[in-house]
N, C-alpha and C. Protein backbone atom coordinates (compact mmCIF):
# COMPACT_ATOMS: atom_id res chain seq x y z
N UNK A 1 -82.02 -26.72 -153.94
CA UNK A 1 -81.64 -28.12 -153.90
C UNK A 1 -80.17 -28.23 -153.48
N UNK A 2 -79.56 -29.52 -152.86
CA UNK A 2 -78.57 -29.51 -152.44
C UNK A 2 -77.87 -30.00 -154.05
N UNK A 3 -76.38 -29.18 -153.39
CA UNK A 3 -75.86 -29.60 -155.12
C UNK A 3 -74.71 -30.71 -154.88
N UNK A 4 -75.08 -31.95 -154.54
CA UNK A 4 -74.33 -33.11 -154.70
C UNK A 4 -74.33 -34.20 -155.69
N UNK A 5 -73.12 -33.95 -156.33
CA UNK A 5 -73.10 -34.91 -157.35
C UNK A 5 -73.59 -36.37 -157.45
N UNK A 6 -74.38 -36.84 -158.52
CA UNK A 6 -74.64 -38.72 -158.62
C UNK A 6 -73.79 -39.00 -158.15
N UNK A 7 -73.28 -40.04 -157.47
CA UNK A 7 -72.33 -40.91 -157.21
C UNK A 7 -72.82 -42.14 -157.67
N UNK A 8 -74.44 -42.47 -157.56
CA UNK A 8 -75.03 -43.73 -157.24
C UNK A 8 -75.82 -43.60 -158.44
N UNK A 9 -76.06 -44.83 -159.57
CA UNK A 9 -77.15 -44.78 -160.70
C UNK A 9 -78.47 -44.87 -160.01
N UNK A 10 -79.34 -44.25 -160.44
CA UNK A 10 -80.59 -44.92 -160.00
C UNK A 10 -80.80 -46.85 -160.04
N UNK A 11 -82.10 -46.96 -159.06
CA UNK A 11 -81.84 -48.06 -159.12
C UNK A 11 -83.30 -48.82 -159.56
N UNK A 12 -84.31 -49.15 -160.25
CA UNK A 12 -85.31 -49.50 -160.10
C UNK A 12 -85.45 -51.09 -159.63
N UNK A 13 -86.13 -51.24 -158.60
CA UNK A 13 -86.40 -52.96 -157.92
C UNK A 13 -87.59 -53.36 -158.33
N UNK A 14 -88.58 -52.71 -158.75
CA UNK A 14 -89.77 -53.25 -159.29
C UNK A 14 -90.51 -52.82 -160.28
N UNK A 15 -90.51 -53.26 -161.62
CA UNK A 15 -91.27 -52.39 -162.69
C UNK A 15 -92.88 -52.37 -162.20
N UNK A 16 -93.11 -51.31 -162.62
CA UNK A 16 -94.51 -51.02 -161.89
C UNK A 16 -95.29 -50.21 -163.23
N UNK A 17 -95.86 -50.61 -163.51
CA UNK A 17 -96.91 -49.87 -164.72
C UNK A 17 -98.09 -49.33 -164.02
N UNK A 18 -98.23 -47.99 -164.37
CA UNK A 18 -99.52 -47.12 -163.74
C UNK A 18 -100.29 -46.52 -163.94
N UNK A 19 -101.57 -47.18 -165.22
CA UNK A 19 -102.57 -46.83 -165.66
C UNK A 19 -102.98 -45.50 -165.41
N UNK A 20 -103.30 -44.31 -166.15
CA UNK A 20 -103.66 -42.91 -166.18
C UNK A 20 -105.19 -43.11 -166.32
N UNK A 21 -105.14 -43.74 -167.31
CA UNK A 21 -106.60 -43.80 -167.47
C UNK A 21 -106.94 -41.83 -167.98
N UNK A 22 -106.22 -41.60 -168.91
CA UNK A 22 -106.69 -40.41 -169.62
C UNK A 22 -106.62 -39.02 -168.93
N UNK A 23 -105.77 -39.69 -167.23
CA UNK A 23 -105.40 -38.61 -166.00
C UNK A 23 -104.31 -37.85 -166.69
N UNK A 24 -104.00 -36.76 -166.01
CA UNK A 24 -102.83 -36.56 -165.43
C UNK A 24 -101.82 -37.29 -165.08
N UNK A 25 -100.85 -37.41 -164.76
CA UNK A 25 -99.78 -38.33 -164.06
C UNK A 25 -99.36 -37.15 -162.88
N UNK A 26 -100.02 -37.47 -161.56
CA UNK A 26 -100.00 -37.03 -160.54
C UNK A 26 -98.74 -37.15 -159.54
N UNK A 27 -97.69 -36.56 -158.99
CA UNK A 27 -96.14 -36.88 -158.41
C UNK A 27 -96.76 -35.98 -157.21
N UNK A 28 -96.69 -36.50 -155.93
CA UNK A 28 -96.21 -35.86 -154.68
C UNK A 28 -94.75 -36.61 -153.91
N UNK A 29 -94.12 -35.14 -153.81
CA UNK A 29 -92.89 -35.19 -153.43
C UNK A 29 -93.12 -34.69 -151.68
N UNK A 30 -92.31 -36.07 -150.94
CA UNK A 30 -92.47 -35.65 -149.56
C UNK A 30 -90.79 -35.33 -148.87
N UNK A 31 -90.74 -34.27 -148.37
CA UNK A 31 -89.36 -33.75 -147.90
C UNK A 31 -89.77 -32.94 -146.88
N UNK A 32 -89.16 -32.78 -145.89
CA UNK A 32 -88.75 -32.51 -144.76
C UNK A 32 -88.44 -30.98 -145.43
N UNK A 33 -87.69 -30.72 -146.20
CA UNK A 33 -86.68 -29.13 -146.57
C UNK A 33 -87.60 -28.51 -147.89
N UNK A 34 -88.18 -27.42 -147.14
CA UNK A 34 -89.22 -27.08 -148.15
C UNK A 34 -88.67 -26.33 -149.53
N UNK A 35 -87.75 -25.82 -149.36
CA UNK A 35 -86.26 -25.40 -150.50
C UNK A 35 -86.62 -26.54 -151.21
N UNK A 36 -86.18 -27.98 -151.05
CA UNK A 36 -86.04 -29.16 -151.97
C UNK A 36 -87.33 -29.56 -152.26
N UNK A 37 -88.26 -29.38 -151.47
CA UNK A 37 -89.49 -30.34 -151.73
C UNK A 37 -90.09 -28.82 -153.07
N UNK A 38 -90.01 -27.81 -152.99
CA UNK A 38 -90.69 -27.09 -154.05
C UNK A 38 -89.48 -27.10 -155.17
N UNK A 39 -88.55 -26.89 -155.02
CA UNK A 39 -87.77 -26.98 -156.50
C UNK A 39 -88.14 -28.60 -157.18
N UNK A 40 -88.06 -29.49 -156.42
CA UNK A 40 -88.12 -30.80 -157.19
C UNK A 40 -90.01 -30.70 -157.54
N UNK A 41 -90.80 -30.53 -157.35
CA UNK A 41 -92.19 -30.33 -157.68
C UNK A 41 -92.06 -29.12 -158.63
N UNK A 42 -91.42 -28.32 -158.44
CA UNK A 42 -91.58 -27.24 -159.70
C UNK A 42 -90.86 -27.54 -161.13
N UNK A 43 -89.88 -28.66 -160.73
CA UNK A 43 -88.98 -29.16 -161.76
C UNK A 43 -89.69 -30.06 -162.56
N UNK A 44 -90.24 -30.97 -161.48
CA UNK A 44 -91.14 -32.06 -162.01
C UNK A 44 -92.26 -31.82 -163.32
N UNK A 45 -92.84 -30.39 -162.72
CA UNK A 45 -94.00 -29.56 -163.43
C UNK A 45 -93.91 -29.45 -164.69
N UNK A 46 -92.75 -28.36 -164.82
CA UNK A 46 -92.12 -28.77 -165.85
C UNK A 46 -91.99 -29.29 -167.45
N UNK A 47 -91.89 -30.64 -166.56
CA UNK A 47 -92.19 -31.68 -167.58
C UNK A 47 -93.40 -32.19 -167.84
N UNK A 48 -94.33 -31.54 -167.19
CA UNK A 48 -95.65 -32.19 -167.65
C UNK A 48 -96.53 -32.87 -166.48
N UNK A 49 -95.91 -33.11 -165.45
CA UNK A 49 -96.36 -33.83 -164.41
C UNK A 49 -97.05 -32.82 -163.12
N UNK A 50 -98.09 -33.87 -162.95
CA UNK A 50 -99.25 -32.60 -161.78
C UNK A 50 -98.38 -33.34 -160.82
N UNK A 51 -98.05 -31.83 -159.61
CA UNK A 51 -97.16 -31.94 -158.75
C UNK A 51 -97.82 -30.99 -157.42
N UNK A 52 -97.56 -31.63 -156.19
CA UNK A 52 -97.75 -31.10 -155.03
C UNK A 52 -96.54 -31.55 -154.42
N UNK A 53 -96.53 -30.98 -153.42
CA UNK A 53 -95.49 -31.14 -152.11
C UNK A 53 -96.23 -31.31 -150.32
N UNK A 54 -95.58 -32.20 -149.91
CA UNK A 54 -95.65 -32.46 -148.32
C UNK A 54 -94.34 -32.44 -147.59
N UNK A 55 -94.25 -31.48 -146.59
CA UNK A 55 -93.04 -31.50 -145.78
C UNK A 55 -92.99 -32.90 -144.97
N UNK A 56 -93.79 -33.49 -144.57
CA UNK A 56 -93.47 -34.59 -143.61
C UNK A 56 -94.83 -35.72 -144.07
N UNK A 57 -94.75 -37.20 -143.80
CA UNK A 57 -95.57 -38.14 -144.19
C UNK A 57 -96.80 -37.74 -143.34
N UNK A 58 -96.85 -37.39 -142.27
CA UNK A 58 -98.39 -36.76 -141.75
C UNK A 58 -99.19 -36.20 -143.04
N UNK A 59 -98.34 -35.29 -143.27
CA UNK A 59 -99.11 -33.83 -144.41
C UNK A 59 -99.57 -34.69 -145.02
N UNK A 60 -98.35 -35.35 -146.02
CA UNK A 60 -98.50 -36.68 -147.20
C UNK A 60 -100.52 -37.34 -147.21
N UNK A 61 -100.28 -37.86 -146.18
CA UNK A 61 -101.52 -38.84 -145.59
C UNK A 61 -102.34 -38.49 -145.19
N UNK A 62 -102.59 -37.04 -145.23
CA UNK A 62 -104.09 -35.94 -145.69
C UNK A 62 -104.01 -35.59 -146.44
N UNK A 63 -103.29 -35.28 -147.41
CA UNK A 63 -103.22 -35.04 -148.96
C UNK A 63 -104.38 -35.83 -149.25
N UNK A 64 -104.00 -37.42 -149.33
CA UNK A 64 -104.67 -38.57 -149.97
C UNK A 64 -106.54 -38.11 -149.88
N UNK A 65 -107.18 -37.53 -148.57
CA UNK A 65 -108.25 -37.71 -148.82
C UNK A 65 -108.59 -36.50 -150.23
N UNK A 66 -107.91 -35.74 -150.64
CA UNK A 66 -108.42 -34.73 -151.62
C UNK A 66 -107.60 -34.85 -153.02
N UNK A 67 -106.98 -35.72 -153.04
CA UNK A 67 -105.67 -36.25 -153.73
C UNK A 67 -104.60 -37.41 -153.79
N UNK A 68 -104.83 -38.36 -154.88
CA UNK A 68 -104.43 -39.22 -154.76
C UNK A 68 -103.37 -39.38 -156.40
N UNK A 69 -101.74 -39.01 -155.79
CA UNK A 69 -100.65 -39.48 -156.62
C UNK A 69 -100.79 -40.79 -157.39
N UNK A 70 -99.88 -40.90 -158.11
CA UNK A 70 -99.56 -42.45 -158.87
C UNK A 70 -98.35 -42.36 -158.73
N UNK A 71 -97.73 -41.30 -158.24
CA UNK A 71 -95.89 -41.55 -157.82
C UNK A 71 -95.91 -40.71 -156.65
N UNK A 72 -94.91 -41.25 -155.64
CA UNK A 72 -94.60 -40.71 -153.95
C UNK A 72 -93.03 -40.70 -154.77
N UNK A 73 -92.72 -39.51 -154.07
CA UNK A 73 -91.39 -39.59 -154.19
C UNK A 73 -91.09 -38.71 -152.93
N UNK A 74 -90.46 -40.22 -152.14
CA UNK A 74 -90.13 -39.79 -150.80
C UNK A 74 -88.06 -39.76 -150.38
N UNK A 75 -88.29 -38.30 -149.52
CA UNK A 75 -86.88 -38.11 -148.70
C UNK A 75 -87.13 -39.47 -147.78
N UNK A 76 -86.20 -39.79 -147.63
CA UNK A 76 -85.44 -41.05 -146.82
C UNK A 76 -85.22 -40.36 -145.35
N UNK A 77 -84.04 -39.40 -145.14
CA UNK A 77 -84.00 -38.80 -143.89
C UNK A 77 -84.79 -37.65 -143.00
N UNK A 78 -86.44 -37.93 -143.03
CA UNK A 78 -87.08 -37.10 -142.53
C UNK A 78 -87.13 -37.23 -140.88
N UNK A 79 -87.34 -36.23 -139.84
CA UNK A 79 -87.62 -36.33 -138.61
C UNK A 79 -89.17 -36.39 -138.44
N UNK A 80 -89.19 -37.51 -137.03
CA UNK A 80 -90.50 -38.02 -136.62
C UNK A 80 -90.71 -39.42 -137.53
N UNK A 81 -91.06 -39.64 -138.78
CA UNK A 81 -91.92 -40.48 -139.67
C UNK A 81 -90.44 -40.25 -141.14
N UNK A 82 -89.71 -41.17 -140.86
CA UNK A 82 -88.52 -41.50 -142.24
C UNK A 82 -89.74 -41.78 -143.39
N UNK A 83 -88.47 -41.91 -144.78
CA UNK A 83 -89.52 -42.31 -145.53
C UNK A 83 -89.76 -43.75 -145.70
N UNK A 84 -88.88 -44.47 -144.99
CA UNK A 84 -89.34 -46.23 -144.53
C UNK A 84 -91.19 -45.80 -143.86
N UNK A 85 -90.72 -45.73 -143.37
CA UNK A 85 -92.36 -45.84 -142.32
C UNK A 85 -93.51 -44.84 -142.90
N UNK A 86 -93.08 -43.69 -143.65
CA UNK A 86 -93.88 -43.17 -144.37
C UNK A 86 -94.23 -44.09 -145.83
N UNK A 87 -93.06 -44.86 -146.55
CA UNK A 87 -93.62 -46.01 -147.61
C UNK A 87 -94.65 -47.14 -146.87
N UNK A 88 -94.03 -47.99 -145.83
CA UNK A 88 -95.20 -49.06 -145.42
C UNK A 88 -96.43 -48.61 -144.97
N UNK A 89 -96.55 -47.20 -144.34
CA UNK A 89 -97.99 -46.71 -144.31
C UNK A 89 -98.73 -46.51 -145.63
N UNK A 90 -98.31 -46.08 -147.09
CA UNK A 90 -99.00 -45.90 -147.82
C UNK A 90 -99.08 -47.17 -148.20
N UNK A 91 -97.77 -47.79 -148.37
CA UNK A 91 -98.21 -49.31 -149.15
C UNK A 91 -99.65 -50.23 -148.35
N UNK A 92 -99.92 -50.03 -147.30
CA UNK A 92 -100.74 -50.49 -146.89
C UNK A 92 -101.93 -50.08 -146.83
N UNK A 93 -102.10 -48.84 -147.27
CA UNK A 93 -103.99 -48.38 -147.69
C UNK A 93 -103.96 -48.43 -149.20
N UNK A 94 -105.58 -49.04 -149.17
CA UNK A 94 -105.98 -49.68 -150.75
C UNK A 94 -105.84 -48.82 -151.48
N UNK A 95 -106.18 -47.60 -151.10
CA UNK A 95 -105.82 -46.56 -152.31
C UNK A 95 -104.53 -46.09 -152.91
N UNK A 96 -103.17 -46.84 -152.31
CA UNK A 96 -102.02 -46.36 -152.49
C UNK A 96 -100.99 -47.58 -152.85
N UNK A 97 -101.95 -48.98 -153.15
CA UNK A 97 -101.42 -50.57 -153.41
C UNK A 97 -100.38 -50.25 -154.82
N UNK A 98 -101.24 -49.52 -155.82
CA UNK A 98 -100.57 -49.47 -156.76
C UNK A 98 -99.66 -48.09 -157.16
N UNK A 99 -99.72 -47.53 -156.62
CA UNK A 99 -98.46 -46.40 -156.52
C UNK A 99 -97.65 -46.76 -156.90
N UNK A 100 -96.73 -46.14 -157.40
CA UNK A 100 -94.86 -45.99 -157.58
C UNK A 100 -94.58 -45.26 -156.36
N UNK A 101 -93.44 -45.62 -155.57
CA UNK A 101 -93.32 -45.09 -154.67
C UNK A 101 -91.20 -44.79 -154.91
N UNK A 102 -90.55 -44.07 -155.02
CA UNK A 102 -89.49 -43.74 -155.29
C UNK A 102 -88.91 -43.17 -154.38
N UNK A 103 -87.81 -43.68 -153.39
CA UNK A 103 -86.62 -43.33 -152.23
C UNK A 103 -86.19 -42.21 -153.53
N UNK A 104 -85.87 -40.65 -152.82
CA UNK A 104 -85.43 -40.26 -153.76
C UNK A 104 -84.41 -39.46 -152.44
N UNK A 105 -83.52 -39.65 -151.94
CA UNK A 105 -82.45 -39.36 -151.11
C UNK A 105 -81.17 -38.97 -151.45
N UNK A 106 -80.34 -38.21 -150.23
CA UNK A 106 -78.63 -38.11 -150.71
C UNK A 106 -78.10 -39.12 -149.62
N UNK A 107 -78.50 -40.17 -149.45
CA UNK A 107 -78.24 -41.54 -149.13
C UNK A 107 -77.34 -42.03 -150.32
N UNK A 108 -76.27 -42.86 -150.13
CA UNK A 108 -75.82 -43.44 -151.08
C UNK A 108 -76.77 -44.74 -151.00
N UNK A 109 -76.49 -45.81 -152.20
CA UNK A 109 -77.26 -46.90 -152.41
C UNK A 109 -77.11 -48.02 -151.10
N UNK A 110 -75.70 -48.44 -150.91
CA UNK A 110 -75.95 -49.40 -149.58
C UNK A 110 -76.15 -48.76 -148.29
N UNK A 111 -76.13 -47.25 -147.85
CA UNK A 111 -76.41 -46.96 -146.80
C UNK A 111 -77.69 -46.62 -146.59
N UNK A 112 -78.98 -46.43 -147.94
CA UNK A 112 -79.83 -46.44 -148.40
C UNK A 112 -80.45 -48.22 -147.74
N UNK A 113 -79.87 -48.98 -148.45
CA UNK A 113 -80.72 -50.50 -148.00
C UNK A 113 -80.29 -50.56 -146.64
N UNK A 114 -79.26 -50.25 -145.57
CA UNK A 114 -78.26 -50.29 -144.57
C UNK A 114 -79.51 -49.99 -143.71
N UNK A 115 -80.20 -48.46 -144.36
CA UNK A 115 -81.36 -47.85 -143.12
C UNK A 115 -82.41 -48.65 -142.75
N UNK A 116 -83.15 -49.28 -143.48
CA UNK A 116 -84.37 -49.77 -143.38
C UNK A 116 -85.14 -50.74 -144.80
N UNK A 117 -85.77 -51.60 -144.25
CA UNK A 117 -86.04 -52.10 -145.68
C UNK A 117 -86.78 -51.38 -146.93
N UNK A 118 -86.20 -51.85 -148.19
CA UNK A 118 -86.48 -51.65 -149.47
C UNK A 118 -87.90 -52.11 -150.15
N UNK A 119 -88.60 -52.61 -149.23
CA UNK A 119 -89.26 -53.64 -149.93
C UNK A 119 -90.70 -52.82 -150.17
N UNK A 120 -90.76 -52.03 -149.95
CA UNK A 120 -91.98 -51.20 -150.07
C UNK A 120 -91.58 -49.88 -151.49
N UNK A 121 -90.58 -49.90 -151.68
CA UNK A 121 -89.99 -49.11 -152.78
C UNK A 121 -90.06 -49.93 -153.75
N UNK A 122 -90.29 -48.84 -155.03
CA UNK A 122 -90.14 -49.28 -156.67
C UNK A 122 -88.70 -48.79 -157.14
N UNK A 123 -88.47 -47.83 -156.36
CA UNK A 123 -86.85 -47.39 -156.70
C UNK A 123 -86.22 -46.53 -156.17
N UNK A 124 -84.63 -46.52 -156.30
CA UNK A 124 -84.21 -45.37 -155.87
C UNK A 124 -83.42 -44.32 -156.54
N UNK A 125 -83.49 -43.26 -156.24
CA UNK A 125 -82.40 -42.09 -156.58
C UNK A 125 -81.81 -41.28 -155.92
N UNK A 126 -80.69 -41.04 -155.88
CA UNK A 126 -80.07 -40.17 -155.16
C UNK A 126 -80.19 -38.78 -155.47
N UNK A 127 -80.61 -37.87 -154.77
CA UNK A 127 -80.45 -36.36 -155.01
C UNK A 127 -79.07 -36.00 -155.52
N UNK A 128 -79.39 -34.69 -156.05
CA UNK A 128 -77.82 -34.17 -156.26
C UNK A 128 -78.09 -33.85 -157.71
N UNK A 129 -77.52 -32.64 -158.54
CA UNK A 129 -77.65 -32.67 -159.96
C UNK A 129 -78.96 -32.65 -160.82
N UNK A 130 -79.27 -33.35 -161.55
CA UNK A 130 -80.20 -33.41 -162.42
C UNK A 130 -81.18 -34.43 -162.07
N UNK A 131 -82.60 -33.88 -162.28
CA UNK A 131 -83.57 -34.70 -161.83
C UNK A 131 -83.92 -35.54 -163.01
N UNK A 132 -82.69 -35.31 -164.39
CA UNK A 132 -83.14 -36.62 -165.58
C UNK A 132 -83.51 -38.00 -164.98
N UNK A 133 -82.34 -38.68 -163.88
CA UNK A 133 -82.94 -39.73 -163.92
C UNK A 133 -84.10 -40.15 -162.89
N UNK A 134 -84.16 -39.22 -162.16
CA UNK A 134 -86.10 -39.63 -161.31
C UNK A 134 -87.28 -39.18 -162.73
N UNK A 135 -86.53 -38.44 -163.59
CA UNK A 135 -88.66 -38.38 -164.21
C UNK A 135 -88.09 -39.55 -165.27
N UNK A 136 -87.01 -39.94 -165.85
CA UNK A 136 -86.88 -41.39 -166.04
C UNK A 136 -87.56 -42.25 -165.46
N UNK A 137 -87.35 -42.44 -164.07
CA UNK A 137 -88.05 -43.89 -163.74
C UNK A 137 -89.18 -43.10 -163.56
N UNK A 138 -89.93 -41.77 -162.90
CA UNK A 138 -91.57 -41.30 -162.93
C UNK A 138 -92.08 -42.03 -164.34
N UNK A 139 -91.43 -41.53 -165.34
CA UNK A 139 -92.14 -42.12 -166.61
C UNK A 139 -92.21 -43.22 -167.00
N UNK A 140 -91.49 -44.17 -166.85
CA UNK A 140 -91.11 -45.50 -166.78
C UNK A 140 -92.68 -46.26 -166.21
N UNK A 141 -93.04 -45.87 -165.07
CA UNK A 141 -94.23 -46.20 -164.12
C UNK A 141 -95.01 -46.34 -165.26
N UNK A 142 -95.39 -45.15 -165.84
CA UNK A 142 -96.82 -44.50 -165.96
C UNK A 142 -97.42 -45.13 -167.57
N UNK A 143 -98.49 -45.34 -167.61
CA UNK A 143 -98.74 -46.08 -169.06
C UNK A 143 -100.02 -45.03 -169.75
């Protein structure tokens, strides 16, 4: 993982509650840097949470037919498919309406809203340090 300090609190824009229904609480983490995308899924683990990884929103969006998250926690600066355009693609198939979907970037917060719209995100976090406050808001979601 890259080791850059918080600068930025997390930010949550939409409380989102996400029925288990006696599941698992399922997290796929999508990153571009397979270094980050397996430490943050192995970190995640961890704590209790069923975790996969996708290098790019393609992978992500074949996952879904054999696997379906209740939290995306997407890199922001990926090549080909950002995680803007990788969020409005999931937000828009029925199977992914109610997701948590979490910008989890080393974007600061206004250069974060600066890139592309927010509006398909439940929240954000900045990489860097301790993943306390993303399984904060992961858990926050999940009921």
């Amino acid at each position: 993982m890259q080791n850059i300090p918080f600068s930025e609190p997390p930010v949550l824009f939409r409380k989102r509650h996400i029925p288990l229904n006696g599941n698992s609480a399922r997290v796929l983490v999508v990153d571009d840097s397979r270094a980050n995308a397996e430490a943050l899924a192995a970190s995640l683990a961890t704590d209790g949470l069923e975790t996969r990884f996708a290098l790019c929103g393609v992978d992500a969006l074949k996952m879904l037919d054999s696997w379906q998250p209740h939290v995306f926690v997407l890199d922001i600066s990926m090549p080909e498919h950002n995680g803007f355009a990788v969020a409005r693609v999931l937000r828009g198939m029925p199977v992914c309406r109610n997701a948590g979907i979490i910008a989890f970037t080393a974007l600061g917060k206004a250069e974060f809203a600066a890139t592309g719209p927010v509006v398909d995100f439940d929240g954000y976090c900045q990489k860097g340090g301790s993943h306390t406050p993303l399984l904060k808001m992961i858990n926050g979601m999940l009921l």
